[in-house]
C-alpha atoms as a PDB file:
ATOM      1  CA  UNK A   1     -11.649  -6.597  -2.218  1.00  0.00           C
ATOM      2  CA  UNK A   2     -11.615  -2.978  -2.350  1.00  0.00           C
ATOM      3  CA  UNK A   3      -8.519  -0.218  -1.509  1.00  0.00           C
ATOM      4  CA  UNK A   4      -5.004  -0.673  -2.669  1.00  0.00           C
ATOM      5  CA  UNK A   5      -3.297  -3.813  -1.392  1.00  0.00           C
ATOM      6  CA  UNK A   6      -1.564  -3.488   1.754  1.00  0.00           C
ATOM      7  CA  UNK A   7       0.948  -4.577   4.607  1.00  0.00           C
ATOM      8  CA  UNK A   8      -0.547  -4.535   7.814  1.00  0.00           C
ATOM      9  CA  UNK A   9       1.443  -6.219  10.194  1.00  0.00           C
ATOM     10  CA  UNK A  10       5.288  -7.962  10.094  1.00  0.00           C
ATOM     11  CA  UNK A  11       7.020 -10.424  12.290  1.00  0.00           C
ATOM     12  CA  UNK A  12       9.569 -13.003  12.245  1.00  0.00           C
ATOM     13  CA  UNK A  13      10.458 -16.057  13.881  1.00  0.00           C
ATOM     14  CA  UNK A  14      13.979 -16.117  14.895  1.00  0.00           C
ATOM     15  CA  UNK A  15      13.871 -19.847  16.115  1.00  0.00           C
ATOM     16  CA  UNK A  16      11.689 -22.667  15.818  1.00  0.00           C
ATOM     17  CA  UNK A  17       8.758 -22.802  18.377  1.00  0.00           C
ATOM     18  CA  UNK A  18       9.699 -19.553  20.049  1.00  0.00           C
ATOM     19  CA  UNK A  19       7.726 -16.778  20.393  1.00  0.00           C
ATOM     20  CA  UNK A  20       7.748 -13.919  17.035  1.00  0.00           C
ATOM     21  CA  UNK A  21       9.241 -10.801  17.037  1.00  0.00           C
ATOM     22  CA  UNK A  22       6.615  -8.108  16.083  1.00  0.00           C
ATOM     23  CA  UNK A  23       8.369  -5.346  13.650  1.00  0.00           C
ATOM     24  CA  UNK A  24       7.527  -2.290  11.928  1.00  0.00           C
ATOM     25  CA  UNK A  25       9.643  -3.653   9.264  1.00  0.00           C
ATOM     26  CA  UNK A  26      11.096  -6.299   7.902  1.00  0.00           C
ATOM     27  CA  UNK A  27      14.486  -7.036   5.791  1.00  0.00           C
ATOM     28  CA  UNK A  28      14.192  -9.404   3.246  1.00  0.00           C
ATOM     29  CA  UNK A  29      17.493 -10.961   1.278  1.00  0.00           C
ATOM     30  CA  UNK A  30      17.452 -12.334  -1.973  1.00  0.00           C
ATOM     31  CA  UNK A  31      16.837 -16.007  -2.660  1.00  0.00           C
ATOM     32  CA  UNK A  32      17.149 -16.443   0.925  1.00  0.00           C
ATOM     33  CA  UNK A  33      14.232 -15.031   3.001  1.00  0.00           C
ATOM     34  CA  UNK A  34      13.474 -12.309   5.898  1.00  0.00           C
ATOM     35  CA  UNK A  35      16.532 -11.659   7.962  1.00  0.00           C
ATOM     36  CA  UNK A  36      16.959 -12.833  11.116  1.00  0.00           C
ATOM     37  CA  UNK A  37      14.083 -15.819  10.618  1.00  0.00           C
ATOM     38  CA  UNK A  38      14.899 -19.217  10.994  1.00  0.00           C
ATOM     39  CA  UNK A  39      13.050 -20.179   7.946  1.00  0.00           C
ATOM     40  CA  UNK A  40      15.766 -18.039   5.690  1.00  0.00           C
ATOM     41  CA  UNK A  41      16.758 -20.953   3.626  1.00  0.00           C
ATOM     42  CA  UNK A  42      18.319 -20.631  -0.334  1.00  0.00           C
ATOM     43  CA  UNK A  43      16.169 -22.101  -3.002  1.00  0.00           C
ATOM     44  CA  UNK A  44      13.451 -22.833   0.223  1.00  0.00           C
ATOM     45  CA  UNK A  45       9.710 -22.584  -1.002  1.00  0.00           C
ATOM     46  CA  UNK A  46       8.723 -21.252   2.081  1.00  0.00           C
ATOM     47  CA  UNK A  47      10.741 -18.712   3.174  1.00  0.00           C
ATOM     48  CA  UNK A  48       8.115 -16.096   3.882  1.00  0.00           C
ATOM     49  CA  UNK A  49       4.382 -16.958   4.638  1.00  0.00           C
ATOM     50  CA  UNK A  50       1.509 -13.896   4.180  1.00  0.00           C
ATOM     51  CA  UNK A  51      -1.871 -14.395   5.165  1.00  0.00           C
ATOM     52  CA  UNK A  52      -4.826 -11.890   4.412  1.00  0.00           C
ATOM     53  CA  UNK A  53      -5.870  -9.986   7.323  1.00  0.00           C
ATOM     54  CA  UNK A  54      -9.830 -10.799   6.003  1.00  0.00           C
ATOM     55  CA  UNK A  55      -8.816 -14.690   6.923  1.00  0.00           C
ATOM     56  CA  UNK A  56      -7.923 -13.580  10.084  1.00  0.00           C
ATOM     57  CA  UNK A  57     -10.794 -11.636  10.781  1.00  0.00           C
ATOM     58  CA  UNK A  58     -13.334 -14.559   9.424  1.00  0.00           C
ATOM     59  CA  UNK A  59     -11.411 -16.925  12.452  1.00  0.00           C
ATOM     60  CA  UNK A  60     -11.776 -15.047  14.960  1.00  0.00           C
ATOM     61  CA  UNK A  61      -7.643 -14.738  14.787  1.00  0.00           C
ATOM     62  CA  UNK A  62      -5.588 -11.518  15.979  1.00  0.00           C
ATOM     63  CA  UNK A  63      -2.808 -10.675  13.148  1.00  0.00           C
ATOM     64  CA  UNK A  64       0.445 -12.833  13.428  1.00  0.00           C
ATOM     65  CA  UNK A  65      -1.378 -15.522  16.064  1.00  0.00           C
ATOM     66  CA  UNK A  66      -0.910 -18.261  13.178  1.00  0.00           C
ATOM     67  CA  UNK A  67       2.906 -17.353  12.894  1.00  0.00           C
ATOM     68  CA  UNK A  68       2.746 -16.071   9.677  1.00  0.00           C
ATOM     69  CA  UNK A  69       5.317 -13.527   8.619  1.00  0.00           C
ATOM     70  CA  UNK A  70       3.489 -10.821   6.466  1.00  0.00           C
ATOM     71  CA  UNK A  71      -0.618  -9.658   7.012  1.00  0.00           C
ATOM     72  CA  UNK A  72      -1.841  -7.918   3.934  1.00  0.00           C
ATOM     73  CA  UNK A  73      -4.897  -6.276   3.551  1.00  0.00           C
ATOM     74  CA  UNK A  74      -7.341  -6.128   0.406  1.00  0.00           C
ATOM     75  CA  UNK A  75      -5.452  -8.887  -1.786  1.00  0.00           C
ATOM     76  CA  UNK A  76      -7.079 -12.423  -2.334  1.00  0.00           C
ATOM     77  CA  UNK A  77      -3.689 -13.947  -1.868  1.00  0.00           C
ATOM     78  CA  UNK A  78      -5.000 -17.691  -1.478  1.00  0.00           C
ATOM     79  CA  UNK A  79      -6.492 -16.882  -4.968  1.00  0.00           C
ATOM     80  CA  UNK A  80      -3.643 -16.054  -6.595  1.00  0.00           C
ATOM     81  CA  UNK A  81      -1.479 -18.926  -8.615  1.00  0.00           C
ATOM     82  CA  UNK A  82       2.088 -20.186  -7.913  1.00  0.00           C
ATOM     83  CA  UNK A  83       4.347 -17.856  -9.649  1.00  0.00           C
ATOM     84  CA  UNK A  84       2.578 -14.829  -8.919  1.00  0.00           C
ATOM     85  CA  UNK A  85       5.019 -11.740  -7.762  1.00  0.00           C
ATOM     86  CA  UNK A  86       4.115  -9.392  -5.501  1.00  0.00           C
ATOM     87  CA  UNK A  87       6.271  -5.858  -5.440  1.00  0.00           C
ATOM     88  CA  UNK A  88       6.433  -4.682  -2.271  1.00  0.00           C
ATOM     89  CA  UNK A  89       8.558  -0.971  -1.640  1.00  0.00           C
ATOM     90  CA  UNK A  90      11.817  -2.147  -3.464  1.00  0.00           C
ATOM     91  CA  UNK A  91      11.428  -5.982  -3.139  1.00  0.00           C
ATOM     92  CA  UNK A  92       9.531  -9.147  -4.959  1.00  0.00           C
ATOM     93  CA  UNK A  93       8.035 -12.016  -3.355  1.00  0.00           C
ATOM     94  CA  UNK A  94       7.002 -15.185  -5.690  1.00  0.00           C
ATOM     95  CA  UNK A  95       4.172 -16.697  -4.543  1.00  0.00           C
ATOM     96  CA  UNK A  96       5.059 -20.945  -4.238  1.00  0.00           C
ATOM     97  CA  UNK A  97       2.110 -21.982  -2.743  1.00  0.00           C
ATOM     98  CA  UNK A  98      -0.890 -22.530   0.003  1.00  0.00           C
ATOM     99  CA  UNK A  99       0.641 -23.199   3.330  1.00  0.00           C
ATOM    100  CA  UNK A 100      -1.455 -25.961   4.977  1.00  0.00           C
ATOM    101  CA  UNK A 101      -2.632 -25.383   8.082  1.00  0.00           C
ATOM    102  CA  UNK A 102      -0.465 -27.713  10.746  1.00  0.00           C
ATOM    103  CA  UNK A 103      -1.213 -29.167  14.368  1.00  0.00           C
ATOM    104  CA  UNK A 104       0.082 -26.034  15.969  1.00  0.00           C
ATOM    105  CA  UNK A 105      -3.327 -24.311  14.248  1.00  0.00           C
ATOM    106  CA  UNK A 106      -5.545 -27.273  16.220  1.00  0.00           C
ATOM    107  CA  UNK A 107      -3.902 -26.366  19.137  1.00  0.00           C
ATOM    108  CA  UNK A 108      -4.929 -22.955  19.472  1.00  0.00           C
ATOM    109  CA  UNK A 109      -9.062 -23.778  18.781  1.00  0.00           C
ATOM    110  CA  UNK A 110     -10.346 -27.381  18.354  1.00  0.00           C
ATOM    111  CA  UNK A 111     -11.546 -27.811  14.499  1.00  0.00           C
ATOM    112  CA  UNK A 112      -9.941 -24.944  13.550  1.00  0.00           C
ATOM    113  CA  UNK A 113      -6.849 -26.951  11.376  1.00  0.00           C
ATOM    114  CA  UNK A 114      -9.869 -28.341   9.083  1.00  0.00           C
ATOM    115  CA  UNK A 115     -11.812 -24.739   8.867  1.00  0.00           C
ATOM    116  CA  UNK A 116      -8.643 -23.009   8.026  1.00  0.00           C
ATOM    117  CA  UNK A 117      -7.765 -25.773   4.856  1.00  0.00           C
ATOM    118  CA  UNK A 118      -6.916 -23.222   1.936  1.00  0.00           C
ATOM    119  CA  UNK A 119      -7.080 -20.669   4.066  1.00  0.00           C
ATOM    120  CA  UNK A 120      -4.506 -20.842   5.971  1.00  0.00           C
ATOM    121  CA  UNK A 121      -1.958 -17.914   3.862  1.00  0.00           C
ATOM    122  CA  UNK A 122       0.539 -18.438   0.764  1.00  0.00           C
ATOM    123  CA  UNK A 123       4.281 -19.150   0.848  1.00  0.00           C
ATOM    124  CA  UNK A 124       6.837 -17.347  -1.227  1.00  0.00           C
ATOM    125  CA  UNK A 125      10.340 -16.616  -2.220  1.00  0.00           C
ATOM    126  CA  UNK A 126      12.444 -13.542  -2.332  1.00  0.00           C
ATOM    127  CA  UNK A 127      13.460 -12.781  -5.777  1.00  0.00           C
ATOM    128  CA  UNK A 128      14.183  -9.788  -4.675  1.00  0.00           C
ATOM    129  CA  UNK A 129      15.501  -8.077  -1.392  1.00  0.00           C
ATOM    130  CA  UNK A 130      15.132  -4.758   0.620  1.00  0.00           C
ATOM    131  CA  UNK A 131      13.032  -3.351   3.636  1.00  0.00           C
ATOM    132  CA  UNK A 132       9.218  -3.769   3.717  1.00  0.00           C
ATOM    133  CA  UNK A 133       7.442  -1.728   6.394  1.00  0.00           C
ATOM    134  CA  UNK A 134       3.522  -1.660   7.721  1.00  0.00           C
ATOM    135  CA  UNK A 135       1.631   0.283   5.596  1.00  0.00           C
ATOM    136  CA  UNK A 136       3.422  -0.314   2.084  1.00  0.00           C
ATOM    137  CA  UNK A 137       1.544  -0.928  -0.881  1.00  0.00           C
ATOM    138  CA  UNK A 138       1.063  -4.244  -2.509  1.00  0.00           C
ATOM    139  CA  UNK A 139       1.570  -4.592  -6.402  1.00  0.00           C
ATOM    140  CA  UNK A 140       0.580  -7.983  -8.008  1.00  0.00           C
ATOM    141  CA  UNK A 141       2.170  -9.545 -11.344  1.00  0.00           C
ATOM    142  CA  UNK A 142       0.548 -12.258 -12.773  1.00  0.00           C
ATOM    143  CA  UNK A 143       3.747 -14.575 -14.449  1.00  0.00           C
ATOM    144  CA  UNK A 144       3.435 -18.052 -16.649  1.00  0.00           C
ATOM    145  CA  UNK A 145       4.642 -19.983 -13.547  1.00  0.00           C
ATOM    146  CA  UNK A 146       6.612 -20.995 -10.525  1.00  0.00           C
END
């Protein structure tokens, strides 16, 4: 992939099955998650969920349609191993691992649950908090583990 890594689009999901709140920016808190998202949960392995804006593309999908939380562009995130960190402005993500695609992704295109297997985006935690906005560069750590 070619270009520095970067954040392309934000949301969150205050509640469960209701509609996401496109942002410019996002806060994110410490072992807990994005603020304001109903997946903020301590010691949770899937309190934030990027996808790669190239997945999106290859689907036919428009940025944030899957409900994921963070689009990046020009990092192979479903590539990268449980453990990995990603620096972000001031803040760390830990990558957990691949977020399978659900029945919520069948229901928007038939067959597309089964196209989209391990390429659906990555979970993470926040190791460590602060504001993320569109356009910030993505840094990538390779670490022993989860």
């Amino acid at each position: 992939m070619a270009g520095v890594p970067e954040v392309v689009f934000l949301q969150k999901s205050p509640k469960s099955k209701e509609p996401l709140l496109v942002s410019p920016s996002l806060t994110l808190v410490e072992g807990l998650g994005i603020d304001g998202d109903h997946h903020a949960r301590p010691r949770s392995s899937r309190q934030v969920l990027l996808m790669a804006v190239e997945n999106c593309d290859a689907f036919g999908l428009s940025p944030g349609e899957v409900r994921e939380n963070i689009v990046t562009r020009g990092l192979d995130l479903q590539n990268l191993p449980a453990g990995t960190l990603l620096a972000i402005r001031g803040t760390v993500l830990q990558i957990t691992k691949d977020c399978e695609p659900c029945s919520f992704i069948e229901g928007i295109r038939p067959g597309l649950r089964a196209r989209m297997e391990r390429r659906r985006g990555m979970l993470a935690r926040v190791l460590r908090g602060g504001e993320i906005r569109i356009g910030d560069e993505i840094r990538v750590t390779e670490t022993a583990g989860p």
